[in-house]
C-alpha atoms as a PDB file:
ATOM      1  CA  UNK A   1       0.000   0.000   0.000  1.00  0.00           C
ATOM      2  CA  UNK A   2       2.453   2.142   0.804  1.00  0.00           C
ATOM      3  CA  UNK A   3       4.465   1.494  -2.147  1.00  0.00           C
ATOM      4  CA  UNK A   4       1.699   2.728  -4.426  1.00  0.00           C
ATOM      5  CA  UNK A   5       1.439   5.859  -2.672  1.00  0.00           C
ATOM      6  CA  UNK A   6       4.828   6.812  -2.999  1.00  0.00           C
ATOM      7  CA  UNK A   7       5.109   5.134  -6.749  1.00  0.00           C
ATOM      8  CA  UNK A   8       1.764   7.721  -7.557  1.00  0.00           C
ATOM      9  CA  UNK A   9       3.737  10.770  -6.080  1.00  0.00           C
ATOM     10  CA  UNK A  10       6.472   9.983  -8.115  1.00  0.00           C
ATOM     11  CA  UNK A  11       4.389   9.951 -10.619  1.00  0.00           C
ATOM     12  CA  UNK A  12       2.627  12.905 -10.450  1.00  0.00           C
ATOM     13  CA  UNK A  13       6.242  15.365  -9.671  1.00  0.00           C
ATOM     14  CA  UNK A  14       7.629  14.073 -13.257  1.00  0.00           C
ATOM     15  CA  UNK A  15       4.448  14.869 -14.891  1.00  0.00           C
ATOM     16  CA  UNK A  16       4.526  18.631 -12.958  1.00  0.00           C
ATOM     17  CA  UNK A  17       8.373  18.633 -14.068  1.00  0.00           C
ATOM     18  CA  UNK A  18       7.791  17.978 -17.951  1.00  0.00           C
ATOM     19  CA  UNK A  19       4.897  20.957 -18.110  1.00  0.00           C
ATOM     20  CA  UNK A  20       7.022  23.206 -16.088  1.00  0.00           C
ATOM     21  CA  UNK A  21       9.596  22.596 -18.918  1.00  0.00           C
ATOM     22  CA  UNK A  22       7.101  22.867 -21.788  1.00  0.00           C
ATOM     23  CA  UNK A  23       5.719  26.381 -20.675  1.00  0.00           C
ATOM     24  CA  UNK A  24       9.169  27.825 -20.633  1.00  0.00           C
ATOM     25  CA  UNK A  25       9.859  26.881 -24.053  1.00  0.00           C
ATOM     26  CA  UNK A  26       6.981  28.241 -25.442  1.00  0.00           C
ATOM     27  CA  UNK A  27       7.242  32.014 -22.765  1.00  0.00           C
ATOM     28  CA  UNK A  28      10.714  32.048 -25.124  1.00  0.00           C
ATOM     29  CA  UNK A  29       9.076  31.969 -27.963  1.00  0.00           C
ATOM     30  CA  UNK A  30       6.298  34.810 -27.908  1.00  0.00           C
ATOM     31  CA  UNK A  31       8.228  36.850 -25.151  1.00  0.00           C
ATOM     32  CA  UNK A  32       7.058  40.045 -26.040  1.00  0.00           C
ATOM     33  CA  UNK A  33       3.678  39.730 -27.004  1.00  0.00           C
ATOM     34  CA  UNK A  34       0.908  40.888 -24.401  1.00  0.00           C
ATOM     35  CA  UNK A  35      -1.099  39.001 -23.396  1.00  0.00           C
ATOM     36  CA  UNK A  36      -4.739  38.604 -24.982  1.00  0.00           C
ATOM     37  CA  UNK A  37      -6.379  39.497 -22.425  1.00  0.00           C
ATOM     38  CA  UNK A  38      -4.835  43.169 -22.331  1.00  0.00           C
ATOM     39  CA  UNK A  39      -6.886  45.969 -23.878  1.00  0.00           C
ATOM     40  CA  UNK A  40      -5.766  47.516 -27.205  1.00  0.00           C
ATOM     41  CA  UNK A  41      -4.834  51.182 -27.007  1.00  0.00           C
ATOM     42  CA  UNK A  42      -6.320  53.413 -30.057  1.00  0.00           C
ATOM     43  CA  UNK A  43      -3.829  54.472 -32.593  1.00  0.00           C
ATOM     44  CA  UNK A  44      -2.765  57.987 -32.482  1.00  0.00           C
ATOM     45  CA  UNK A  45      -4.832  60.629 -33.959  1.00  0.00           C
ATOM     46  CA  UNK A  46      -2.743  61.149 -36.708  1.00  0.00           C
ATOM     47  CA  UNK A  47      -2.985  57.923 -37.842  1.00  0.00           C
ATOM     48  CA  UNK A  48      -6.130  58.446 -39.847  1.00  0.00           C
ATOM     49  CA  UNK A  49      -5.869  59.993 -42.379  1.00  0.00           C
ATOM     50  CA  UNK A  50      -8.106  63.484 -43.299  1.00  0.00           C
ATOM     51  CA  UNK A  51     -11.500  62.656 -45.076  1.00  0.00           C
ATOM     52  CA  UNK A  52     -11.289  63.342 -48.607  1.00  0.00           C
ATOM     53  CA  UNK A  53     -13.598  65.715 -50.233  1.00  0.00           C
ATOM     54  CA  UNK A  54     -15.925  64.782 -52.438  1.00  0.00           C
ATOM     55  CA  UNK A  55     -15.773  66.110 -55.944  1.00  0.00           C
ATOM     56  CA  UNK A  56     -18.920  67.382 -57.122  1.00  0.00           C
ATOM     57  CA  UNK A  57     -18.797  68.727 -61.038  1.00  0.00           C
ATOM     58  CA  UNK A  58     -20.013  71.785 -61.935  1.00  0.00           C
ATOM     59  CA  UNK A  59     -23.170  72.123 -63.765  1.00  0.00           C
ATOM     60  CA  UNK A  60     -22.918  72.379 -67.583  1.00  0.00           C
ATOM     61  CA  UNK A  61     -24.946  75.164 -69.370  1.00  0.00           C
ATOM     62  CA  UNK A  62     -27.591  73.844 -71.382  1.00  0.00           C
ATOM     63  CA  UNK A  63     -27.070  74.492 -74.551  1.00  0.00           C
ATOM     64  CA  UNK A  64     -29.448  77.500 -76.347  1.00  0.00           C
ATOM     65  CA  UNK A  65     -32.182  76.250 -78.060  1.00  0.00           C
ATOM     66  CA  UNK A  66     -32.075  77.013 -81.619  1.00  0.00           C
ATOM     67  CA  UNK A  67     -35.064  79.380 -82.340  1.00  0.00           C
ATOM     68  CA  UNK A  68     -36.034  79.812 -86.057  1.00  0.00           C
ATOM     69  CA  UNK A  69     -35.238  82.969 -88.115  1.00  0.00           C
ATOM     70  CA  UNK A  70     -37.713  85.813 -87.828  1.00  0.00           C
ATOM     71  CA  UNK A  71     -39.006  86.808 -91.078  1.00  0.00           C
ATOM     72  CA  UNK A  72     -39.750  90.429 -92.093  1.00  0.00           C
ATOM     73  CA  UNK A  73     -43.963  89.910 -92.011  1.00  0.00           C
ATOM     74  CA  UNK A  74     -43.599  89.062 -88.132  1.00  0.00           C
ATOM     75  CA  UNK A  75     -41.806  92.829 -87.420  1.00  0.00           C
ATOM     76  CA  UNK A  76     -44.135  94.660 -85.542  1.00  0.00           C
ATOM     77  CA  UNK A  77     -44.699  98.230 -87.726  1.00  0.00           C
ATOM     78  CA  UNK A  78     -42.636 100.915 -86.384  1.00  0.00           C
ATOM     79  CA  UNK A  79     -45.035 103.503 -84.988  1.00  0.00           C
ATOM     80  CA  UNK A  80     -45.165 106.596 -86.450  1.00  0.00           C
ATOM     81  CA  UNK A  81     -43.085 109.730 -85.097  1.00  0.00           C
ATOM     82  CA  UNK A  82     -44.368 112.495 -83.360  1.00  0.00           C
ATOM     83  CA  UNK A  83     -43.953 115.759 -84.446  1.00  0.00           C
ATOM     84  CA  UNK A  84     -43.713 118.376 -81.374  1.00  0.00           C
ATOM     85  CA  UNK A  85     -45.863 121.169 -82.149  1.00  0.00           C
ATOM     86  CA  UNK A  86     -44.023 124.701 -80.735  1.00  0.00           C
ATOM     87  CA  UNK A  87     -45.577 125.895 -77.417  1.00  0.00           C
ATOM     88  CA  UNK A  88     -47.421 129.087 -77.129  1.00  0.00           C
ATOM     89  CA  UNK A  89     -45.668 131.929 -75.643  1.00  0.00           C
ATOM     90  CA  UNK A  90     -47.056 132.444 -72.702  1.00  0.00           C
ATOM     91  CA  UNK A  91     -49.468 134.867 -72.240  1.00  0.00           C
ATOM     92  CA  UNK A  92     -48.553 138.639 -70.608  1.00  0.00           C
ATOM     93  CA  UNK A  93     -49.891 140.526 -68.423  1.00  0.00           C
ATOM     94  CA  UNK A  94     -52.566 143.677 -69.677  1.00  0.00           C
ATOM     95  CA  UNK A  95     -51.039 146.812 -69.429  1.00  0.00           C
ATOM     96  CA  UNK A  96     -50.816 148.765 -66.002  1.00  0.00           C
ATOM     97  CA  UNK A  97     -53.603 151.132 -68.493  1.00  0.00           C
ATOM     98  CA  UNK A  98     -56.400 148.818 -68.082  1.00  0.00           C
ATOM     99  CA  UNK A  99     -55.818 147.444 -64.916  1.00  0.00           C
ATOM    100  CA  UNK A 100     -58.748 148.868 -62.392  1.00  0.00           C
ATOM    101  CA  UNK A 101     -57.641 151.422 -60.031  1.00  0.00           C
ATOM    102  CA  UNK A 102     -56.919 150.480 -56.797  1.00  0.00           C
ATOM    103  CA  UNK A 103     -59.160 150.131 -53.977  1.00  0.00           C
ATOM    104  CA  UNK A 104     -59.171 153.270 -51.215  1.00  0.00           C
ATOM    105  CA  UNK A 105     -57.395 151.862 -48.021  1.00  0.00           C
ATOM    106  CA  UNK A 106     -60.034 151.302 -45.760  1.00  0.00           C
ATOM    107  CA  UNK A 107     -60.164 152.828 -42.249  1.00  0.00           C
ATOM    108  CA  UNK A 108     -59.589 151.024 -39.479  1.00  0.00           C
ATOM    109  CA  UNK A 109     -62.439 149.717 -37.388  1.00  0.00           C
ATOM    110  CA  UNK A 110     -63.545 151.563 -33.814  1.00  0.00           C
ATOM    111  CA  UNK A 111     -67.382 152.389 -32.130  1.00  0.00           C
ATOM    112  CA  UNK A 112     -68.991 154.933 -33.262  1.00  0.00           C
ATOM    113  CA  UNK A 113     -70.404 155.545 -29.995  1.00  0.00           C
ATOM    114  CA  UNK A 114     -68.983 155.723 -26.805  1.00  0.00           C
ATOM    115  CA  UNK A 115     -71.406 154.468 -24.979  1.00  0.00           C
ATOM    116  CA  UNK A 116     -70.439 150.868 -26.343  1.00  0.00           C
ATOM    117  CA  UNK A 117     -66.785 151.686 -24.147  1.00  0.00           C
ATOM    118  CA  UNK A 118     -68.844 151.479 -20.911  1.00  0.00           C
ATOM    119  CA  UNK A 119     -68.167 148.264 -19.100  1.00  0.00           C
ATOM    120  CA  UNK A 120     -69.224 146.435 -15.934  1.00  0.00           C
ATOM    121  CA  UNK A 121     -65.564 147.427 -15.007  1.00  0.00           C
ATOM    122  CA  UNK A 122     -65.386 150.538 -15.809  1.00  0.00           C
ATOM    123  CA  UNK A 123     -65.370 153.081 -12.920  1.00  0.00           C
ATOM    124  CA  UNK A 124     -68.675 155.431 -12.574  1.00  0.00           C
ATOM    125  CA  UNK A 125     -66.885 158.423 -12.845  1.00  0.00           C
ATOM    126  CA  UNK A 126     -65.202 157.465 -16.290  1.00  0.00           C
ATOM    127  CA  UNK A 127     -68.911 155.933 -17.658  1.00  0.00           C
ATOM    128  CA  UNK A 128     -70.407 159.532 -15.910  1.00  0.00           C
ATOM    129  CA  UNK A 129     -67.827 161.521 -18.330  1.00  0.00           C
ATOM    130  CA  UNK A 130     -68.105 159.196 -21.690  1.00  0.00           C
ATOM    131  CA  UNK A 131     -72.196 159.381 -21.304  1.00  0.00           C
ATOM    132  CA  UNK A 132     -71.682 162.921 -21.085  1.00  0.00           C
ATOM    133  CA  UNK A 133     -68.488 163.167 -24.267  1.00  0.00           C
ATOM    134  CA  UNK A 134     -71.421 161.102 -26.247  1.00  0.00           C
ATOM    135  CA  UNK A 135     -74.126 163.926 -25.842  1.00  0.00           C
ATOM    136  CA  UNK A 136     -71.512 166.435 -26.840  1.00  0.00           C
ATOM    137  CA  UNK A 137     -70.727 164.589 -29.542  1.00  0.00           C
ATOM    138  CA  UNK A 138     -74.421 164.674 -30.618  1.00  0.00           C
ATOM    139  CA  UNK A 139     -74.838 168.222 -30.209  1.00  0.00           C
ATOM    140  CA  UNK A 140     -71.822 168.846 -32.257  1.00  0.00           C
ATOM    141  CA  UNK A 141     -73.005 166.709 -35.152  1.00  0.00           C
ATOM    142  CA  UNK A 142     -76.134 168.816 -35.210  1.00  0.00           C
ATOM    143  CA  UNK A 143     -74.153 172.066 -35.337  1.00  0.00           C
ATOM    144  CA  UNK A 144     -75.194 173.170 -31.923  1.00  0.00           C
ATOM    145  CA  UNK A 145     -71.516 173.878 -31.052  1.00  0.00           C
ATOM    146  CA  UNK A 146     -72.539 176.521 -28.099  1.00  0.00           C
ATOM    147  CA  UNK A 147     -74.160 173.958 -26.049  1.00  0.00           C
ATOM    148  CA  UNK A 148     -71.682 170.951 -27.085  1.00  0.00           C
ATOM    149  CA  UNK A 149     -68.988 173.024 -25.343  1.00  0.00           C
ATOM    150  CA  UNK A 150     -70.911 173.531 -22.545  1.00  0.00           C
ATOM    151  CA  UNK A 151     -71.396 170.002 -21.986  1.00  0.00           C
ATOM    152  CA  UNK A 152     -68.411 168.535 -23.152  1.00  0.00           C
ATOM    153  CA  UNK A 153     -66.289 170.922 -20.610  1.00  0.00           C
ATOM    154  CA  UNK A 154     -68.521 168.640 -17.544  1.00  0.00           C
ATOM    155  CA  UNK A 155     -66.814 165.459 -18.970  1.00  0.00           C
ATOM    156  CA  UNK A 156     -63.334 166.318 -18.093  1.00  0.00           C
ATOM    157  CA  UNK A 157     -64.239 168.550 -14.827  1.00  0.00           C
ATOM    158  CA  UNK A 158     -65.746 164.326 -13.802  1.00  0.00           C
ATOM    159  CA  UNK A 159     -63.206 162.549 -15.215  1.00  0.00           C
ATOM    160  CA  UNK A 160     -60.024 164.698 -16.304  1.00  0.00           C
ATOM    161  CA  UNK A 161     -58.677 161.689 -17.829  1.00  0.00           C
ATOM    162  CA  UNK A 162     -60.921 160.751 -20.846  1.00  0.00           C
ATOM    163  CA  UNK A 163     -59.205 161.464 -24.001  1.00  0.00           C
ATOM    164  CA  UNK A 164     -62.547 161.606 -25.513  1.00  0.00           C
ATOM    165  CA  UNK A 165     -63.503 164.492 -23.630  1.00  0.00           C
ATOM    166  CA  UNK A 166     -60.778 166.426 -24.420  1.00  0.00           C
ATOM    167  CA  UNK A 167     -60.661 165.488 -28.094  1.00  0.00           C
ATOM    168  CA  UNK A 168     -64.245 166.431 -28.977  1.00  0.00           C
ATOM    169  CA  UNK A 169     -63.653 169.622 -26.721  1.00  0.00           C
ATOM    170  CA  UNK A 170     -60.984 170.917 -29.021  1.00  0.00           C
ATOM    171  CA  UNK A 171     -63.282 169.990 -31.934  1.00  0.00           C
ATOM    172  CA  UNK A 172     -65.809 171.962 -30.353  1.00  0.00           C
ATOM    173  CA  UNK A 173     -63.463 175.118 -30.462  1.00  0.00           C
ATOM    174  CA  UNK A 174     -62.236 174.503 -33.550  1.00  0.00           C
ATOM    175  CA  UNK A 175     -65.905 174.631 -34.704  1.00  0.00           C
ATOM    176  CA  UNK A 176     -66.033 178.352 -33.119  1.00  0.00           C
ATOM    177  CA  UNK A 177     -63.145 179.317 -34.677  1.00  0.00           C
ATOM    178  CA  UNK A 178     -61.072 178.668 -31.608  1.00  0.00           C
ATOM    179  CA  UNK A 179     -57.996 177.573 -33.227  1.00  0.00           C
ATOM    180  CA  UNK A 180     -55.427 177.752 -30.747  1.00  0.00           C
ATOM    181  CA  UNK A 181     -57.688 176.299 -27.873  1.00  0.00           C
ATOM    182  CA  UNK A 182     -58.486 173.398 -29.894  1.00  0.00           C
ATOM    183  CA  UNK A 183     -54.475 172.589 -30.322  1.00  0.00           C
ATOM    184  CA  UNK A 184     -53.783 173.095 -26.438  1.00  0.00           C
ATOM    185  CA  UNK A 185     -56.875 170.541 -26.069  1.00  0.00           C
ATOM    186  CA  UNK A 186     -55.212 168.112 -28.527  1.00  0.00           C
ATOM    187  CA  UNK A 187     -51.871 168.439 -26.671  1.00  0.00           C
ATOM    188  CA  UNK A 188     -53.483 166.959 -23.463  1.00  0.00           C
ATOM    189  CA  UNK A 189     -55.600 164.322 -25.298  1.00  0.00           C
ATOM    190  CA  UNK A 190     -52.774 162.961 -27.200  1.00  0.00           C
ATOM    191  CA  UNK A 191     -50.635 161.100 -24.677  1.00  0.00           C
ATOM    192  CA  UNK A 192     -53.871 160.183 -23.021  1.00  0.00           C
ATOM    193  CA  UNK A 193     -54.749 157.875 -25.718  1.00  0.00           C
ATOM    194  CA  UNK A 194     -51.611 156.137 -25.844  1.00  0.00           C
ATOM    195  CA  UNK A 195     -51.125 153.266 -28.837  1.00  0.00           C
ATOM    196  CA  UNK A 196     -54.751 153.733 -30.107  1.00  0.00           C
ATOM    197  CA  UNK A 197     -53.736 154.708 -34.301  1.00  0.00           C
ATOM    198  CA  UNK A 198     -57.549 155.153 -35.020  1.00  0.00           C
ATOM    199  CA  UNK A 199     -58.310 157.732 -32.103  1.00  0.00           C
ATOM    200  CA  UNK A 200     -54.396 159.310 -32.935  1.00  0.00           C
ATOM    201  CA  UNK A 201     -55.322 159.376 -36.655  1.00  0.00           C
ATOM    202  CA  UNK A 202     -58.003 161.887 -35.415  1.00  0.00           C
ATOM    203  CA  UNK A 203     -56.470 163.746 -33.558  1.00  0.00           C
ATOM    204  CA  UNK A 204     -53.732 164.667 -35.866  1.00  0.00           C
ATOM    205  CA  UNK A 205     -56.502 165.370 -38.975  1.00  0.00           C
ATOM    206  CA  UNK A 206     -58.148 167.807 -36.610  1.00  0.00           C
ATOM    207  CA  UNK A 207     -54.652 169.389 -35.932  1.00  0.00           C
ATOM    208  CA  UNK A 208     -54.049 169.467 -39.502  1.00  0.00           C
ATOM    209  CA  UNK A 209     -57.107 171.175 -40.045  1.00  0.00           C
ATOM    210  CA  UNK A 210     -56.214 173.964 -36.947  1.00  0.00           C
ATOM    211  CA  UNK A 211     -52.983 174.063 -38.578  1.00  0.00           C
ATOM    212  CA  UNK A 212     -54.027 175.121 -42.259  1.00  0.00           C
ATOM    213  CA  UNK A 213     -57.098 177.620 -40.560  1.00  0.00           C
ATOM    214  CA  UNK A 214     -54.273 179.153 -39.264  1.00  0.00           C
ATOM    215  CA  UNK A 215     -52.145 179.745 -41.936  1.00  0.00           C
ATOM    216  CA  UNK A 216     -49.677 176.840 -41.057  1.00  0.00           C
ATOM    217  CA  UNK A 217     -49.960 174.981 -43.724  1.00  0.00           C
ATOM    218  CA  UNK A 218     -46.289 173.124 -43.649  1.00  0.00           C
ATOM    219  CA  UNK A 219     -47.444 172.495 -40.172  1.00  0.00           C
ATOM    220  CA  UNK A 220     -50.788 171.230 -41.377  1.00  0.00           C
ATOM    221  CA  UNK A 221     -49.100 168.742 -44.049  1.00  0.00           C
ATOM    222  CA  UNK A 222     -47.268 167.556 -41.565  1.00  0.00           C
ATOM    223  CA  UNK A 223     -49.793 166.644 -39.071  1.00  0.00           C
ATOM    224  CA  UNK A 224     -51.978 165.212 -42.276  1.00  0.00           C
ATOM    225  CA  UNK A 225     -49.294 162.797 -43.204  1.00  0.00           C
ATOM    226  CA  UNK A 226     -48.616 161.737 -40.108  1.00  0.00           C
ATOM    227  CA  UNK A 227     -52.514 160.774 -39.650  1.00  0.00           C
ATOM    228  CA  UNK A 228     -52.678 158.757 -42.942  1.00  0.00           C
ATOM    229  CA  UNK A 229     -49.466 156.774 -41.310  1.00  0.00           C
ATOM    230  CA  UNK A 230     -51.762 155.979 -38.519  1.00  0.00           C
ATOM    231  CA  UNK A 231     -54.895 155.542 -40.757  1.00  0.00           C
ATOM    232  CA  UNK A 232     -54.671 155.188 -44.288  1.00  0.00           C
ATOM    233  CA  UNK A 233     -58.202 155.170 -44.457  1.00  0.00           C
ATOM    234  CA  UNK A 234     -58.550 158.638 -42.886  1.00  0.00           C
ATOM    235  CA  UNK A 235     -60.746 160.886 -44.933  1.00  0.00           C
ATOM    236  CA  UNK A 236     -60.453 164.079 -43.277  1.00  0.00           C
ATOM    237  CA  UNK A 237     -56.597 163.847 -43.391  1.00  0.00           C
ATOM    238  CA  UNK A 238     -56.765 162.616 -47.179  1.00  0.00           C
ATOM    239  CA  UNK A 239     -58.836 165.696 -48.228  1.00  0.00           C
ATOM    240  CA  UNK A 240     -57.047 168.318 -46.391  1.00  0.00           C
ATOM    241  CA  UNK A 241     -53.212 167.593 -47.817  1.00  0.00           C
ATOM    242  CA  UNK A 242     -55.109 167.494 -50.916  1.00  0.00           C
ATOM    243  CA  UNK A 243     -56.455 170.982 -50.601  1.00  0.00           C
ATOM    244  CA  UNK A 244     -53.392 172.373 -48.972  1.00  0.00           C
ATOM    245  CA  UNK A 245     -51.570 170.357 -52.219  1.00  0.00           C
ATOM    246  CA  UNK A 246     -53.851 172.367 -54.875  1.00  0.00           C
ATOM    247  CA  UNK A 247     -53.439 175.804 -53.455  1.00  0.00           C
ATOM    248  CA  UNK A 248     -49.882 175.048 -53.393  1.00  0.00           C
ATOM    249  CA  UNK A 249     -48.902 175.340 -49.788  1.00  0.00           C
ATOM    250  CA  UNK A 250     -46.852 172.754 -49.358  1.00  0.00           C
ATOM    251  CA  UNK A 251     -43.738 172.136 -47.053  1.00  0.00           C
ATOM    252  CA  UNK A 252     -42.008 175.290 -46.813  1.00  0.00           C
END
């Protein structure tokens, strides 16, 4: 029993021996070589080469299709050619001769009555004084100049600053022949009045007119220019430069 133990172990180291020797052999041959099991690395990047592009011809131009020859008879007919007729001259004016004469500058627009420059605000001794300037005014209309100047001399003793009052008192003079009242008269009302070119147109055509009763008469063109600069539409100042203008008494 024994012996076949030991003749079994025997056995069993020569077989271990001869594969020991077999595997060495064959670790010399492929020494060098990893394993199989090992992972492969990726080749580099530049390994692969870059992608080639793909070559796409051009397109070819179709050929024109042939079209046949146009014959004469298919021409459209050329149209005819338009002869430009010369324009009229144009058409001038009519001579300055037949042209209307122009309109008279008209006057510029104030009340005729004074009454209509009464006011709820007005103070009761200025409406007092242009109630009484509007009866004067009246009376002086109808040619009662006696009584005018009585009652036009109340307006400014109730209100001493109504430029009516004074202005239709110095026409009230210069309706008696009071010439050189009527100018001091004007002298107060004419700051009174201040930028009114209607009322200041007035006053300087009733100056003219004291002006040429006086003998004045550069004085008198003067003061009837200067109320056609305020007025063009002034009548009184219109017809008294032309009266001083036909006697000839201009601007000396």
């Amino acid at each position: 029993m024994i012996h076949r133990v030991v003749r079994g172990v025997f056995r069993g180291a020569i077989f271990l021996a001869a594969l020991g020797a077999v595997s060495c052999e064959t670790g010399s041959v492929y020494r060098g070589i990893p394993p199989r099991s090992a992972a492969r690395q990726p080749p580099p990047p530049d390994y692969y080469p870059p992608p080639r592009e793909e070559y796409t011809p051009p397109p070819q131009a179709r050929a024109p299709a042939e079209r046949p020859p146009v014959r004469e008879e298919e021409l459209p007919a050329p149209r005819p050619r338009r002869e430009e007729t010369p324009s009229a001259p144009p058409s001038l004016p009519p001579p300055s001769a037949t042209l209307p004469p122009p309109a008279p500058p008209s006057a510029l627009p104030d009340d005729s009555s004074l009454l209509a420059k009464i006011t709820p605000s007005t103070p009761p001794q200025r409406a007092a004084s242009l109630r009484l300037t509007e009866e004067g005014r009246k009376l002086l209309e109808a040619g009662d100049h006696s009584r005018a100047l009585s009652r036009l001399e109340k307006t400014i003793a109730i209100d001493s600053t109504n430029p009516y009052g004074y202005y239709y008192l110095a026409k009230a003079h210069s309706s008696l022949g009071r010439y050189q009242e009527s100018l001091r008269f004007l002298d107060v009302a004419e700051p009174l009045f201040g930028n009114n070119p209607y009322w200041l147109a007035e006053l300087q055509a009733l100056r003219g007119d004291d002006y040429r009763a006086l003998g004045s008469h550069a004085r008198a063109e003067t003061s009837y220019a200067e109320a056609l600069k305020l007025n063009p539409g002034n009548r009184a100042a219109a017809d008294g430069l032309a009266r001083i203008q036909d006697e000839g008494g201009g601007l000396r």
